[in-house]
Protein backbone atom coordinates (compact mmCIF):
# COMPACT_ATOMS: atom_id res chain seq x y z
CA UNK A 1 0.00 0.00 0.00
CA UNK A 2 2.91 2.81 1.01
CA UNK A 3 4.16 2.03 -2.94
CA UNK A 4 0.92 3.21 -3.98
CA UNK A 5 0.41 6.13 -2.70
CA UNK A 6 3.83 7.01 -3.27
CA UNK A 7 2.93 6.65 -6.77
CA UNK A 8 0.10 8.83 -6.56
CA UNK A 9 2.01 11.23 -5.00
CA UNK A 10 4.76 11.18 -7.78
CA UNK A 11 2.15 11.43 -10.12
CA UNK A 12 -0.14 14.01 -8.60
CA UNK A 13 3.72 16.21 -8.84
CA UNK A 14 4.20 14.88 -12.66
CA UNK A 15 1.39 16.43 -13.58
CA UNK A 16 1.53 19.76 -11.69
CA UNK A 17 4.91 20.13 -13.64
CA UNK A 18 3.06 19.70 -17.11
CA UNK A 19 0.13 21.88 -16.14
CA UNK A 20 3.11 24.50 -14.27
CA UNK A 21 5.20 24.63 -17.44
CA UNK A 22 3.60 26.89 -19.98
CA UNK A 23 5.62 29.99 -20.01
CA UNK A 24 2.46 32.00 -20.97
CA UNK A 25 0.80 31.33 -17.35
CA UNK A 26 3.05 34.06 -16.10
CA UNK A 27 4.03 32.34 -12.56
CA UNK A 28 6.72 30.29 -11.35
CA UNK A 29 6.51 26.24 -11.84
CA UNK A 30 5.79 24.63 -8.21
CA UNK A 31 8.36 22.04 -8.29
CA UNK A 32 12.09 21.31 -9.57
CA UNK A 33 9.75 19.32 -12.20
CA UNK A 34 7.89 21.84 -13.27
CA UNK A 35 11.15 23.83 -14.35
CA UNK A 36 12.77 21.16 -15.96
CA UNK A 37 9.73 20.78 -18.39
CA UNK A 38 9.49 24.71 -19.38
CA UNK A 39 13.52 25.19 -19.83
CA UNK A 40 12.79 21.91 -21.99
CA UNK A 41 9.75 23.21 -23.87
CA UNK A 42 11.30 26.44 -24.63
CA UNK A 43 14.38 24.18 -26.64
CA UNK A 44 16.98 25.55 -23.30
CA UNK A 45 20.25 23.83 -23.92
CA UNK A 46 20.83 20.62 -20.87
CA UNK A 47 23.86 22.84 -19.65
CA UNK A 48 21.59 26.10 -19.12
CA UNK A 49 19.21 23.85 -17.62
CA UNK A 50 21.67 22.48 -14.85
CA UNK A 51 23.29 25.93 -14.82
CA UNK A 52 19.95 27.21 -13.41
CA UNK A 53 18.83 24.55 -11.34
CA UNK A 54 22.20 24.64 -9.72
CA UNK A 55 22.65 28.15 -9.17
């Protein structure tokens, strides 16, 4: 049962990061997730990605 609704949970935050990563909604993604997916969507190179995520 704990697998389970870890899954839910991990998919509950999957899809908050593909509803969070439009750049026209105008706010900030909720999650590390929800970043990933806009840098991706908006063609971001992998090394800006990391460069941003890691500070």
């Amino acid at each position: 049962m704990k697998g389970l609704v870890r899954k839910n949970e991990e998919i509950k935050t999957m899809a908050e990061a593909v509803g969070d990563h439009r750049a026209s909604k105008g706010s900030e993604p909720r999650s590390v997730y929800g970043k990933i997916v806009s840098f991706a969507d908006r063609n971001t190179s992998t090394d800006d990605i990391l460069n941003i995520l890691t500070g």
